[in-house]
C-alpha atoms as a PDB file:
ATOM      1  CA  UNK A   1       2.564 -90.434 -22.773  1.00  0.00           C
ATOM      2  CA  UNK A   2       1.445 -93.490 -21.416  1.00  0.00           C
ATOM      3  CA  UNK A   3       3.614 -96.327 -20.264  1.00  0.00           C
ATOM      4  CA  UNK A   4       2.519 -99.754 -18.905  1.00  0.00           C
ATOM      5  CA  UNK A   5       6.098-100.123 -17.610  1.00  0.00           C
ATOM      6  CA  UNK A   6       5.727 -97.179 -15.674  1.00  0.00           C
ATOM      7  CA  UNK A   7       2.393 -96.317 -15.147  1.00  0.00           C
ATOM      8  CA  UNK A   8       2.493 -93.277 -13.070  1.00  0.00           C
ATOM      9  CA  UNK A   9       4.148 -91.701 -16.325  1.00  0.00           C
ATOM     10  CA  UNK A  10       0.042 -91.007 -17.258  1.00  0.00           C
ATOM     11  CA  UNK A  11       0.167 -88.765 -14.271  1.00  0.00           C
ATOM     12  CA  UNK A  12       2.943 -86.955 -14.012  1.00  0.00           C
ATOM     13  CA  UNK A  13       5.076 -85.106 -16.452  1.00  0.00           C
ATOM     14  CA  UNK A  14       8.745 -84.967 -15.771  1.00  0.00           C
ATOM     15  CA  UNK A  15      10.542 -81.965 -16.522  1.00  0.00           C
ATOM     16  CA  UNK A  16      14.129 -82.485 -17.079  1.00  0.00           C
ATOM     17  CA  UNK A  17      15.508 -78.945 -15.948  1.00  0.00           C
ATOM     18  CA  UNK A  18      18.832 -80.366 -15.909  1.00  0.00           C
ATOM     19  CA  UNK A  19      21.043 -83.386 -15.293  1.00  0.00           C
ATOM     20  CA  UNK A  20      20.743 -82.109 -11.562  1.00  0.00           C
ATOM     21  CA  UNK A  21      17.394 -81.409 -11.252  1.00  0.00           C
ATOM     22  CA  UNK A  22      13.819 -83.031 -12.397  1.00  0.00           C
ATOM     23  CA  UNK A  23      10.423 -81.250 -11.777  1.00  0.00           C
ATOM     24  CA  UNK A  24       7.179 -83.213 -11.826  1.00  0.00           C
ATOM     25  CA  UNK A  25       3.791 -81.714 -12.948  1.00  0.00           C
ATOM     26  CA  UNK A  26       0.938 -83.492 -12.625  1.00  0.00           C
ATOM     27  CA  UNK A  27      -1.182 -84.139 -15.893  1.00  0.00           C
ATOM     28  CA  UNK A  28      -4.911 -83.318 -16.387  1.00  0.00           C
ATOM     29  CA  UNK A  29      -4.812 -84.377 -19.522  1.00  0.00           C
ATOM     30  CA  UNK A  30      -2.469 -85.357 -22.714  1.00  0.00           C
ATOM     31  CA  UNK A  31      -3.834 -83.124 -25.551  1.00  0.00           C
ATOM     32  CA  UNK A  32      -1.071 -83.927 -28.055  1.00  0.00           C
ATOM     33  CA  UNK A  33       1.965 -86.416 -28.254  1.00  0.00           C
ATOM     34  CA  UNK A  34       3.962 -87.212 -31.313  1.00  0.00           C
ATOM     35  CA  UNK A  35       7.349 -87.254 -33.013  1.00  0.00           C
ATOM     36  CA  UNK A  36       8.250 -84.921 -35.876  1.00  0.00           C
ATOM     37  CA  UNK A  37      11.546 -85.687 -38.201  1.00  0.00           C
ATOM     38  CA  UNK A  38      13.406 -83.311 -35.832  1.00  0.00           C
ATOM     39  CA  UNK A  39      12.117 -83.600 -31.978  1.00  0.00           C
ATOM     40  CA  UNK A  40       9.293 -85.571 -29.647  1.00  0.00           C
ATOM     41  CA  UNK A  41       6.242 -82.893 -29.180  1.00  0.00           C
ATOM     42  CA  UNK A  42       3.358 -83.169 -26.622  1.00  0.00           C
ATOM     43  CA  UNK A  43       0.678 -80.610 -25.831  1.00  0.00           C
ATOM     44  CA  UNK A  44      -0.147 -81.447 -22.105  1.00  0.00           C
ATOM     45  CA  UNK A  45      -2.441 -79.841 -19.327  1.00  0.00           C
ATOM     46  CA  UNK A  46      -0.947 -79.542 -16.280  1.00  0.00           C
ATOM     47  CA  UNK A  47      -2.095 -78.910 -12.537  1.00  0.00           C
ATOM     48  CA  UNK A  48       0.644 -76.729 -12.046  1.00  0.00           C
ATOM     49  CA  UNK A  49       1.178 -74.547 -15.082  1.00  0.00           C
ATOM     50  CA  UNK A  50      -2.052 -75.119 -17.751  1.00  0.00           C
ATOM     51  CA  UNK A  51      -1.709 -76.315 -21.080  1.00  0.00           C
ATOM     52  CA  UNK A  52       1.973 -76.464 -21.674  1.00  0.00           C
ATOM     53  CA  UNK A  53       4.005 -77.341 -24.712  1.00  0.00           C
ATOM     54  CA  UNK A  54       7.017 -79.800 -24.086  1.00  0.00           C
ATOM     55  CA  UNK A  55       9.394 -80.849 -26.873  1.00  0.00           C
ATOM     56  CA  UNK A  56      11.905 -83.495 -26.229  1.00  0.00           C
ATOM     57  CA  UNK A  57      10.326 -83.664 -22.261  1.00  0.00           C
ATOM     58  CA  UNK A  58      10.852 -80.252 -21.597  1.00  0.00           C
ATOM     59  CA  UNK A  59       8.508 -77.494 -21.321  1.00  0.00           C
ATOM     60  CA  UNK A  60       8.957 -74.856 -23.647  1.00  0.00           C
ATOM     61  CA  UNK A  61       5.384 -72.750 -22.489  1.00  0.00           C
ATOM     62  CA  UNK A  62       3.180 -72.612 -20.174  1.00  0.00           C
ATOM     63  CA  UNK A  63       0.071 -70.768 -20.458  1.00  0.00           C
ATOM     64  CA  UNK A  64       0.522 -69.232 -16.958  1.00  0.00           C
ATOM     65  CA  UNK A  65       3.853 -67.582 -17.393  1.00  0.00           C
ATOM     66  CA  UNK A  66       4.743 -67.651 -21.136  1.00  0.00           C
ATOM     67  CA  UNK A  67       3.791 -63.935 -21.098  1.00  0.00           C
ATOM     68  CA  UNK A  68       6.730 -63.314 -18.828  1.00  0.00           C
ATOM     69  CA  UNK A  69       9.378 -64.977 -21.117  1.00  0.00           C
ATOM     70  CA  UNK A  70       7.934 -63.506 -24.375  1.00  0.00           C
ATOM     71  CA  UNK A  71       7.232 -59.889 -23.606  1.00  0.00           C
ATOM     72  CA  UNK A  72      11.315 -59.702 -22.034  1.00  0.00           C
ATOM     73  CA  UNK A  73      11.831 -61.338 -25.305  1.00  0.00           C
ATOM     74  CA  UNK A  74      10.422 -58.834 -27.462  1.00  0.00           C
ATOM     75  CA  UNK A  75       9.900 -55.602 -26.350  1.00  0.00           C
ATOM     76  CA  UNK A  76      13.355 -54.521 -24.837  1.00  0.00           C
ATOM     77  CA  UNK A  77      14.382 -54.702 -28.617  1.00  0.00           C
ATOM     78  CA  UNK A  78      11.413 -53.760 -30.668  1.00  0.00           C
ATOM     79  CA  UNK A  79      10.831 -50.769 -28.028  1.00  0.00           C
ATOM     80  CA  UNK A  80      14.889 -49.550 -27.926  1.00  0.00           C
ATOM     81  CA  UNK A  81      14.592 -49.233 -32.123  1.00  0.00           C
ATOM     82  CA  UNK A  82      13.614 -45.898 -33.369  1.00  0.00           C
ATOM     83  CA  UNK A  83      11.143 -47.452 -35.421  1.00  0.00           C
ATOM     84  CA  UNK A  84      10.605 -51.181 -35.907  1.00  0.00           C
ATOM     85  CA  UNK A  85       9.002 -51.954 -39.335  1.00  0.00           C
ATOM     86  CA  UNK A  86      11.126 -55.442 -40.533  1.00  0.00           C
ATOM     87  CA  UNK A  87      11.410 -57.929 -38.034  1.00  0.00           C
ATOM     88  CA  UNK A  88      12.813 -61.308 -38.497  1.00  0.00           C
ATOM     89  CA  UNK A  89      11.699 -64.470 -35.664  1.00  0.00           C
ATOM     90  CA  UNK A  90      13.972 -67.404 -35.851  1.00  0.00           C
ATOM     91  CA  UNK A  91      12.134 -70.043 -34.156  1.00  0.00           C
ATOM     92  CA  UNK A  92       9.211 -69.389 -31.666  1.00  0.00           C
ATOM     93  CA  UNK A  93       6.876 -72.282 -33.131  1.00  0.00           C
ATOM     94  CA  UNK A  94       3.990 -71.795 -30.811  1.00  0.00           C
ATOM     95  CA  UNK A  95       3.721 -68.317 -32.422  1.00  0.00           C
ATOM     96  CA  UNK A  96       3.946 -66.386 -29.206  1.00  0.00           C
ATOM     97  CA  UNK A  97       6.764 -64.251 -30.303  1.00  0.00           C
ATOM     98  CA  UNK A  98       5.071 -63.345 -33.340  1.00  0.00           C
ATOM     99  CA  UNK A  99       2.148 -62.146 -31.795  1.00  0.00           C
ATOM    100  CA  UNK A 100       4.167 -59.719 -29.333  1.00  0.00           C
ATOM    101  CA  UNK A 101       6.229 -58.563 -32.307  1.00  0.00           C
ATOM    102  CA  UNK A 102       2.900 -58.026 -34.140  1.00  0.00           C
ATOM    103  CA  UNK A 103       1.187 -56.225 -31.325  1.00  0.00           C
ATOM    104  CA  UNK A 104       3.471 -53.081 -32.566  1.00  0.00           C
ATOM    105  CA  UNK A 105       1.393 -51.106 -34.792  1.00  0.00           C
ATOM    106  CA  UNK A 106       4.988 -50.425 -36.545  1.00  0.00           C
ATOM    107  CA  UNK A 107       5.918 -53.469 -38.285  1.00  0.00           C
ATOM    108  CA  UNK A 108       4.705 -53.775 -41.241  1.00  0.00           C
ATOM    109  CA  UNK A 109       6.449 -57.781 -41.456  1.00  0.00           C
ATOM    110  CA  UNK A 110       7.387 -60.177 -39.466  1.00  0.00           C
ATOM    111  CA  UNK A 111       9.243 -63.230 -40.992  1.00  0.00           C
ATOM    112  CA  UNK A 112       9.590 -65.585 -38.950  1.00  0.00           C
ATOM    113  CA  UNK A 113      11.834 -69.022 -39.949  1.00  0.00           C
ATOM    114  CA  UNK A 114      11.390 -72.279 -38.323  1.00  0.00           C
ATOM    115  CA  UNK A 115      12.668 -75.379 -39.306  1.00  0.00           C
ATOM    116  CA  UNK A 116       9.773 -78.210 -37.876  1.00  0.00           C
ATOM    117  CA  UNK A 117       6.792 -77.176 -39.458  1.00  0.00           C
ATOM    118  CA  UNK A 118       4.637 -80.173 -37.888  1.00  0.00           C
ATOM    119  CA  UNK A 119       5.514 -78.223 -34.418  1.00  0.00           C
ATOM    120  CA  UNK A 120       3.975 -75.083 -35.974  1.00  0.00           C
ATOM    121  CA  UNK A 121       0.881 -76.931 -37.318  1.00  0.00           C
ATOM    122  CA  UNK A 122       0.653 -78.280 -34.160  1.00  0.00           C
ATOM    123  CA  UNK A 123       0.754 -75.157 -32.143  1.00  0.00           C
ATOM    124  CA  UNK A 124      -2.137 -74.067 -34.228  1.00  0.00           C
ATOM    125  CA  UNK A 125      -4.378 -76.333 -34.166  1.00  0.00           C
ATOM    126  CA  UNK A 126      -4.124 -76.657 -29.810  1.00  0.00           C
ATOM    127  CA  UNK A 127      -2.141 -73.392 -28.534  1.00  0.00           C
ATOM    128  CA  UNK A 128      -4.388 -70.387 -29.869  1.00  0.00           C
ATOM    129  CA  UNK A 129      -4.474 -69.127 -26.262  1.00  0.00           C
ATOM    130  CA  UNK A 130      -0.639 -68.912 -27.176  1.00  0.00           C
ATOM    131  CA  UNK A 131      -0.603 -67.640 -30.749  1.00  0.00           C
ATOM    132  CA  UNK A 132      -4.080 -65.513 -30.305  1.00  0.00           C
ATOM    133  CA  UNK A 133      -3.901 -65.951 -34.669  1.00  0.00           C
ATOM    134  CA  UNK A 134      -1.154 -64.178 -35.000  1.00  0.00           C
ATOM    135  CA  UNK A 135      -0.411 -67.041 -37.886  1.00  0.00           C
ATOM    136  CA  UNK A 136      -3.206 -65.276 -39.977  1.00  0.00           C
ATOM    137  CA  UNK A 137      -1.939 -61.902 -39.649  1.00  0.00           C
ATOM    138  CA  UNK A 138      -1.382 -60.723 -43.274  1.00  0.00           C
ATOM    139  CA  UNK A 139       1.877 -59.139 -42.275  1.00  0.00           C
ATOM    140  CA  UNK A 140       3.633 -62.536 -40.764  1.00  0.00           C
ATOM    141  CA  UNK A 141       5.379 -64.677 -43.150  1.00  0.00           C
ATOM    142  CA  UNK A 142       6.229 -68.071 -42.323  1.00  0.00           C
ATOM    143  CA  UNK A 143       9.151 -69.962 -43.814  1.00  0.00           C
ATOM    144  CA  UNK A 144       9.851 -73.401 -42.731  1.00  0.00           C
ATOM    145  CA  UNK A 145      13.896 -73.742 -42.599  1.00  0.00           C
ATOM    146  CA  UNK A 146      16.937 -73.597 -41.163  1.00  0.00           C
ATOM    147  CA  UNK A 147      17.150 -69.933 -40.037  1.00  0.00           C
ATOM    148  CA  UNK A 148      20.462 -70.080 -40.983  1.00  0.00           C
ATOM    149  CA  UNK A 149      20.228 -71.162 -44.340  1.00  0.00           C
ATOM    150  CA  UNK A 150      17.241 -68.645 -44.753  1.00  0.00           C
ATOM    151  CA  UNK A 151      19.610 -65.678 -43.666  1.00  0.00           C
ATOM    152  CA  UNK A 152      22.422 -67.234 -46.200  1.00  0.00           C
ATOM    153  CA  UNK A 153      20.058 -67.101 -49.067  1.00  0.00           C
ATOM    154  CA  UNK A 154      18.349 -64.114 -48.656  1.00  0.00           C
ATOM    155  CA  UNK A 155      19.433 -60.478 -49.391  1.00  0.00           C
ATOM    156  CA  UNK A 156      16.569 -58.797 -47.454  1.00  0.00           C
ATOM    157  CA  UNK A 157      17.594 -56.845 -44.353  1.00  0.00           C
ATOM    158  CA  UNK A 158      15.606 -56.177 -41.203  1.00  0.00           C
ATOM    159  CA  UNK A 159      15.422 -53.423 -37.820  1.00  0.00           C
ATOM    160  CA  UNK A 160      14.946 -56.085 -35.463  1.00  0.00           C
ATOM    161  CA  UNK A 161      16.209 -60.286 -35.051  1.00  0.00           C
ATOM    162  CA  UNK A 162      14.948 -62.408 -32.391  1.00  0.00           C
ATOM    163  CA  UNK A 163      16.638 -65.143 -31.306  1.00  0.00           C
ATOM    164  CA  UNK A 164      13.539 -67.334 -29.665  1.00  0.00           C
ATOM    165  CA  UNK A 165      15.575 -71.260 -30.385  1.00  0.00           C
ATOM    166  CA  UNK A 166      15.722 -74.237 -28.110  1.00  0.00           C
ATOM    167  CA  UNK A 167      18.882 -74.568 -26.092  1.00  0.00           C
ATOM    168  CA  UNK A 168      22.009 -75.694 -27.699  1.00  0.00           C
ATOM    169  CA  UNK A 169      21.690 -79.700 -27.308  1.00  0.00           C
ATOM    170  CA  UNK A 170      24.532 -82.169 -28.494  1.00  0.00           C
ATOM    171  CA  UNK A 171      22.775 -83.406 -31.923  1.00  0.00           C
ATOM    172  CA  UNK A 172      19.891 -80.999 -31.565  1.00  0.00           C
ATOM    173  CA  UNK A 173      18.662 -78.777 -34.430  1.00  0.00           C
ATOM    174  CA  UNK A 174      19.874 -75.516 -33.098  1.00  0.00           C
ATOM    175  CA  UNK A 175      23.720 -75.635 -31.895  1.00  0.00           C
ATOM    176  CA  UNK A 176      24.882 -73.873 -35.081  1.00  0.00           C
ATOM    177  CA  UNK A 177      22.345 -70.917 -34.634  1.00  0.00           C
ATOM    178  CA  UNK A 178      24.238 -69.899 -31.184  1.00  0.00           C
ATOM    179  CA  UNK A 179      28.083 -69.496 -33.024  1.00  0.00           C
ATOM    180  CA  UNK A 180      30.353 -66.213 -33.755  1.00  0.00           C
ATOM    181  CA  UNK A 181      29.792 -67.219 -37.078  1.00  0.00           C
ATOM    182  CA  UNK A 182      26.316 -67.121 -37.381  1.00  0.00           C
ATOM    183  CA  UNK A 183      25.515 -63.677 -35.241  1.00  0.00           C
ATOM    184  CA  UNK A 184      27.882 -62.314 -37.782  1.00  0.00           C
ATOM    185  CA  UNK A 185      25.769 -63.711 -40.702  1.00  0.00           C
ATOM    186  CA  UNK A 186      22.764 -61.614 -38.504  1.00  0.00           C
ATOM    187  CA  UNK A 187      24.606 -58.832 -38.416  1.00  0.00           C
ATOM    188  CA  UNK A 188      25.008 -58.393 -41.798  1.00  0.00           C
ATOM    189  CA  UNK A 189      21.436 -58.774 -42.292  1.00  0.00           C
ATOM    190  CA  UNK A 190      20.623 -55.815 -40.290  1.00  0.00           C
ATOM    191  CA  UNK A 191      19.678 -52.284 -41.113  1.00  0.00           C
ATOM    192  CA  UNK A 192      21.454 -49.654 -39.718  1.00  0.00           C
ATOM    193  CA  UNK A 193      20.281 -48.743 -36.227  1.00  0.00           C
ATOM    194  CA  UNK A 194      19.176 -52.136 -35.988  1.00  0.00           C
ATOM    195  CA  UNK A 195      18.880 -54.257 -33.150  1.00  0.00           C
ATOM    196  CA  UNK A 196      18.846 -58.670 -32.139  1.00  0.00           C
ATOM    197  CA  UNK A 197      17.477 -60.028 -29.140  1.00  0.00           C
ATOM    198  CA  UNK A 198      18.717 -63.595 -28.229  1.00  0.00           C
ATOM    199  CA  UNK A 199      17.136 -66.212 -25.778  1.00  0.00           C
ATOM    200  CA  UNK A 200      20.503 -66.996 -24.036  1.00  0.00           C
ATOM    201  CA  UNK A 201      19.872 -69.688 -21.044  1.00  0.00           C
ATOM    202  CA  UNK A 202      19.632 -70.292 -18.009  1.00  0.00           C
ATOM    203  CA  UNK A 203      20.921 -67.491 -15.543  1.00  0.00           C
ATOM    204  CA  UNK A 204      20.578 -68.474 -12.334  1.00  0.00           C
ATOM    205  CA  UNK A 205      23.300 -68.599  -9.641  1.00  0.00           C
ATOM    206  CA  UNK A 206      24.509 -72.522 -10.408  1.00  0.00           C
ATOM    207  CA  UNK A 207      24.082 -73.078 -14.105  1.00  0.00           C
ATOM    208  CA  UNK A 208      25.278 -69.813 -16.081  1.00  0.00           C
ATOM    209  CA  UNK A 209      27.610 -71.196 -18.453  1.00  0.00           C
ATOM    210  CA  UNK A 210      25.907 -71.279 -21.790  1.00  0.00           C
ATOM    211  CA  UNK A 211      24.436 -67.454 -21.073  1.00  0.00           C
ATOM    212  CA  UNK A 212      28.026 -66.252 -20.014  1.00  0.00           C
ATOM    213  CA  UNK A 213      29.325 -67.760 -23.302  1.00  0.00           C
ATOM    214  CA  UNK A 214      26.480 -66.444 -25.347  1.00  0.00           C
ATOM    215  CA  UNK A 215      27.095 -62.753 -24.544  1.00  0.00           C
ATOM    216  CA  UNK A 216      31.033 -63.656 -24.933  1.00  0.00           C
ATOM    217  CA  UNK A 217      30.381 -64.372 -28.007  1.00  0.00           C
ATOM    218  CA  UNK A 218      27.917 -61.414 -28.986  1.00  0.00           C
ATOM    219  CA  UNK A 219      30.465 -59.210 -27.482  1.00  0.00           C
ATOM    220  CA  UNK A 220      32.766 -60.306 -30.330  1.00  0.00           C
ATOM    221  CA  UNK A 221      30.723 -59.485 -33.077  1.00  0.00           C
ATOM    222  CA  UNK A 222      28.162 -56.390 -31.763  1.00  0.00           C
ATOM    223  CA  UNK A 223      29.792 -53.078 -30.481  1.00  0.00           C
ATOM    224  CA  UNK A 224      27.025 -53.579 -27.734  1.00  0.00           C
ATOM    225  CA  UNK A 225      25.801 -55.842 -26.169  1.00  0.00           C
ATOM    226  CA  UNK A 226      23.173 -55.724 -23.513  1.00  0.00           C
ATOM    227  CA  UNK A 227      22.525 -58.480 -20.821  1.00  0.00           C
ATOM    228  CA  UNK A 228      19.438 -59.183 -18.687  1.00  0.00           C
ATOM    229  CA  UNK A 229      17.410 -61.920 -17.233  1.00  0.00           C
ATOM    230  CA  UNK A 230      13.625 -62.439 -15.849  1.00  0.00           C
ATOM    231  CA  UNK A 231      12.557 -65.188 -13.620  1.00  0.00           C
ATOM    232  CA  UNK A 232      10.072 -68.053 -15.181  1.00  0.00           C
ATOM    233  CA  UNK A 233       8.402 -70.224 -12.915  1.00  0.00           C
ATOM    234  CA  UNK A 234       7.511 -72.693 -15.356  1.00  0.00           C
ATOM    235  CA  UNK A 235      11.540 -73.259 -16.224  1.00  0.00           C
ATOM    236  CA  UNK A 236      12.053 -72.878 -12.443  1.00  0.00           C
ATOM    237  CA  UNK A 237      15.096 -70.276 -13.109  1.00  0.00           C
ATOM    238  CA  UNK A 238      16.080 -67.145 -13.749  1.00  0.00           C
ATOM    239  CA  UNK A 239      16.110 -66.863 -17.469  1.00  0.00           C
ATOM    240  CA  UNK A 240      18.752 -65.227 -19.551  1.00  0.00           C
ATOM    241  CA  UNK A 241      18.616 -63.088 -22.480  1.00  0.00           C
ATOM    242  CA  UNK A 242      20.405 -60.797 -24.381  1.00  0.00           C
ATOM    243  CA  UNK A 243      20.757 -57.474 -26.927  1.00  0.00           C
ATOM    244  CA  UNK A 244      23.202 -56.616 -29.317  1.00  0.00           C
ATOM    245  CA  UNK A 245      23.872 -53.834 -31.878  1.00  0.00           C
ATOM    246  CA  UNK A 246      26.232 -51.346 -33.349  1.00  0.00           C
ATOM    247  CA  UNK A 247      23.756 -48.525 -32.502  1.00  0.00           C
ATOM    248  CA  UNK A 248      21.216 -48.761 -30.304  1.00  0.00           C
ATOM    249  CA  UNK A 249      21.887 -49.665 -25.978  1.00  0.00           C
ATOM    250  CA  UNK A 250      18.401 -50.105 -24.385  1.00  0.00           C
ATOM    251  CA  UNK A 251      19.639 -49.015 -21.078  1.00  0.00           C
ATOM    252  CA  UNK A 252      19.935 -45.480 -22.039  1.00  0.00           C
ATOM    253  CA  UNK A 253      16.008 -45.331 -22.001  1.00  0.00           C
ATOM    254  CA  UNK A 254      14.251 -44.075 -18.923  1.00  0.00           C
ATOM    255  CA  UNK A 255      11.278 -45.817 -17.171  1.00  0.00           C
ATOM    256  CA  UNK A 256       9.247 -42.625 -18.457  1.00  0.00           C
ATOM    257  CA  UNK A 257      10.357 -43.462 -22.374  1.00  0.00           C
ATOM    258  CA  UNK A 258       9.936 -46.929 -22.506  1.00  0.00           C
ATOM    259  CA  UNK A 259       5.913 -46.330 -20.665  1.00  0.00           C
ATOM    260  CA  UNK A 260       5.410 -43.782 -23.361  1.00  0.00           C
ATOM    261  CA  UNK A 261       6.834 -45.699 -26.408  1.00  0.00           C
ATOM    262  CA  UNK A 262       4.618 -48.179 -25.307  1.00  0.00           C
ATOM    263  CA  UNK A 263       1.576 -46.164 -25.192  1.00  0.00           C
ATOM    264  CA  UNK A 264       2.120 -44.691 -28.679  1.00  0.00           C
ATOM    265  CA  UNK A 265       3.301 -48.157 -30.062  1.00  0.00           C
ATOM    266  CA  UNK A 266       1.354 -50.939 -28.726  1.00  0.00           C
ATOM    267  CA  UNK A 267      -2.171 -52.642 -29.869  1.00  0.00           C
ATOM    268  CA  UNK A 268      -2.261 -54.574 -26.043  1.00  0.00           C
ATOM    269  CA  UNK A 269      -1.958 -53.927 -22.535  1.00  0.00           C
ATOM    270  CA  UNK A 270       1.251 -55.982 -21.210  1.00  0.00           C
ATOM    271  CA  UNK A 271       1.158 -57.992 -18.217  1.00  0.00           C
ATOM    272  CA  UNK A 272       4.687 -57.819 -17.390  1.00  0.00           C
ATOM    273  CA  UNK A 273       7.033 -55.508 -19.012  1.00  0.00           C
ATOM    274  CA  UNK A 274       6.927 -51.428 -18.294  1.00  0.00           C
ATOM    275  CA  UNK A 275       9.259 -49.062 -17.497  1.00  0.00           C
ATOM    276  CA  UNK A 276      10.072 -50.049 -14.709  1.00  0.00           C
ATOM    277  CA  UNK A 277      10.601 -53.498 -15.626  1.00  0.00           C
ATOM    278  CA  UNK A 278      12.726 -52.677 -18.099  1.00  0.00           C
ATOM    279  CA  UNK A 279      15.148 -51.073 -15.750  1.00  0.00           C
ATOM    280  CA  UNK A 280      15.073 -53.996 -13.390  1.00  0.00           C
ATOM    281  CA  UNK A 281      15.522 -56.572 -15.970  1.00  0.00           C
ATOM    282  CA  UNK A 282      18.880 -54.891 -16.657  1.00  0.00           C
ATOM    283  CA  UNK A 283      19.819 -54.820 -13.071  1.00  0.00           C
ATOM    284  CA  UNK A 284      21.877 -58.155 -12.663  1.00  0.00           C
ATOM    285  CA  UNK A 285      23.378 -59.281  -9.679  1.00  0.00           C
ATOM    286  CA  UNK A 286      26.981 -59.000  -8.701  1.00  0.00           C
ATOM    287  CA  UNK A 287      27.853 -62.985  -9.355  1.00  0.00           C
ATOM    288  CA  UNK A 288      26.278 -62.921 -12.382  1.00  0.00           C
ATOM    289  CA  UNK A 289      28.012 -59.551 -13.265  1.00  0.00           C
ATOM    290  CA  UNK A 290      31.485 -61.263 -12.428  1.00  0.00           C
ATOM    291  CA  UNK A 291      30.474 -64.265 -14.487  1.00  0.00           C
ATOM    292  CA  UNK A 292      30.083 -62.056 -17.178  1.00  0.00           C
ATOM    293  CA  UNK A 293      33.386 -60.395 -16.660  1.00  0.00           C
ATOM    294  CA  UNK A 294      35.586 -62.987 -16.804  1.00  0.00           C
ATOM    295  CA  UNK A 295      33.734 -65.498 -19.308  1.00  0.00           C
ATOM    296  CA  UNK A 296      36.169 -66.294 -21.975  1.00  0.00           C
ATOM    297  CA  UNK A 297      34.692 -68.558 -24.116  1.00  0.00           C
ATOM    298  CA  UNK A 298      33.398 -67.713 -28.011  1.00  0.00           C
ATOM    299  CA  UNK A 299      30.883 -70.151 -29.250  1.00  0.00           C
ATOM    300  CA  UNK A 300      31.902 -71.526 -33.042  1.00  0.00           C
ATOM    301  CA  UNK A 301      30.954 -73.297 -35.372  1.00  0.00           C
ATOM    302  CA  UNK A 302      34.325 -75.831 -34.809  1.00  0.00           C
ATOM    303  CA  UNK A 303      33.570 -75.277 -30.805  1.00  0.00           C
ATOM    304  CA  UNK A 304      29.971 -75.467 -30.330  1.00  0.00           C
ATOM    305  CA  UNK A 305      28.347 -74.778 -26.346  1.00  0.00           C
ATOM    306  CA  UNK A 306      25.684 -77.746 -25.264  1.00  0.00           C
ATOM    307  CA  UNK A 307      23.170 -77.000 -22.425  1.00  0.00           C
ATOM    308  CA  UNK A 308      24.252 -80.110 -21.071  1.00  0.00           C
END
């Protein structure tokens, strides 16, 4: 990451949140930089956040908070199923996501389909703090492709889909994963009573188009569809995600059913998610509520969303 036009770029890593706003981070140290056929990846230690993995100059995780976006990630889903045993990960390179689905002593696989497999090899070699080896689990399965090509090919069918993609960037490698067209290729992937959980944006007070638009465009394909949102420091925002289903709502579950699903369920002690955070993450805001309301648009394939 060095630069002898800008030399201060050795010391500080600049986050591009959005066009509006830029967060520095002072670097430690530059484990990793390099460019893969699909994106620009670095593995840098921070002051602020750790070791963090940035692709195209924005962080992705941080191994301070990460456990915050992955656990509201996973477990809403895996923990509202009856009983999760076939779980398909699109994306989720540094192998996060697979380790919380993994940590359910349920599932007996997790695919999980990502299209930059340098990323992945990558993430393995300087991230274990991220991926703990869930790679090596005998029950993951790695495929590297488009996830949805994978999902057009296959015939296999699975309880649970997460949705853990970069945003939706103009020429980037995942604005056709975020259409009507392609939740309804999910869909019919799914087993009955099953259940997807989609990273869906940023969902903070100023920027909420792209998450509005996402669970638009859910709510034309799923019977129900089930918003919520956690705040991650490294991404400086509220963070939006989403549920969908023809079955299964994961607000009906108490506080009390969620802590005892996990208790039955669960190889790890969580740091964030419980009961009671389940409940709150469900609890949005009024604005954000109203946002939700009157969003109109559906994301196609012909009318894609971009982040910015």
């Amino acid at each position: 990451m060095s630069d002898p036009d800008n030399p201060d770029k050795s010391k500080w890593l600049r986050d591009v949140v959005s066009p509006y706003l830029v967060q520095l981070h002072s670097i430690k140290q530059v484990i990793y930089s390099g460019q893969t056929e699909y994106q620009s990846v670095e593995i840098v230690d921070t002051g602020s956040f750790g070791i963090c993995l940035v692709l195209d100059g924005r962080i992705q995780s941080s191994e301070r908070d990460e456990f915050i976006y992955h656990e509201a990630l996973v477990h809403p889903a895996m923990l509202s199923h009856s009983y999760p045993e076939t779980v398909l990960i699109a994306g989720g390179g540094e192998g996060a996501t697979l380790r919380e689905v993994l940590a359910h002593n349920t599932v007996r696989k997790a695919v999980m389909v990502d299209l930059d497999r340098q990323v992945i090899d990558v993430c393995r070699r300087f991230l274990f703090s991220l991926h703990q080896g869930s790679f090596d689990d005998g029950r993951a399965e790695l495929h590297f492709a488009d996830a949805r090509r994978y999902l057009q090919q296959t015939s296999r069918k699975f309880d649970v889909v997460i949705i853990d993609l970069v945003e939706p960037l103009e020429g980037g490698p995942a604005c056709l994963l975020y259409t009507q067209e392609f939740y309804q290729l999910i869909r019919e992937r799914l087993n009955p009573e099953g259940i997807i959980s989609v990273q869906s944006g940023a969902s903070n007070w100023t920027d909420s188009k792209v998450f509005t638009a996402i669970i638009n465009t859910l709510r034309s394909v799923f019977a129900i569809v089930c918003p919520y949102q956690a705040y991650v420091p490294s991404f400086v925002d509220l963070w939006g995600f989403s549920t969908a289903s023809e079955s299964v709502d994961p607000t009906n579950h108490s506080p009390e059913e969620i802590d005892r699903r996990i208790s039955v369920r669960l190889s790890k002690k969580l740091k964030s998610y419980d009961g009671l955070t389940h409940q709150a993450l469900f609890t949005l805001p009024k604005h954000l509520r109203h946002q939700l309301a009157i969003a109109k648009k559906i994301i196609t394939d012909k009318k894609p969303i971009f982040a910015y």
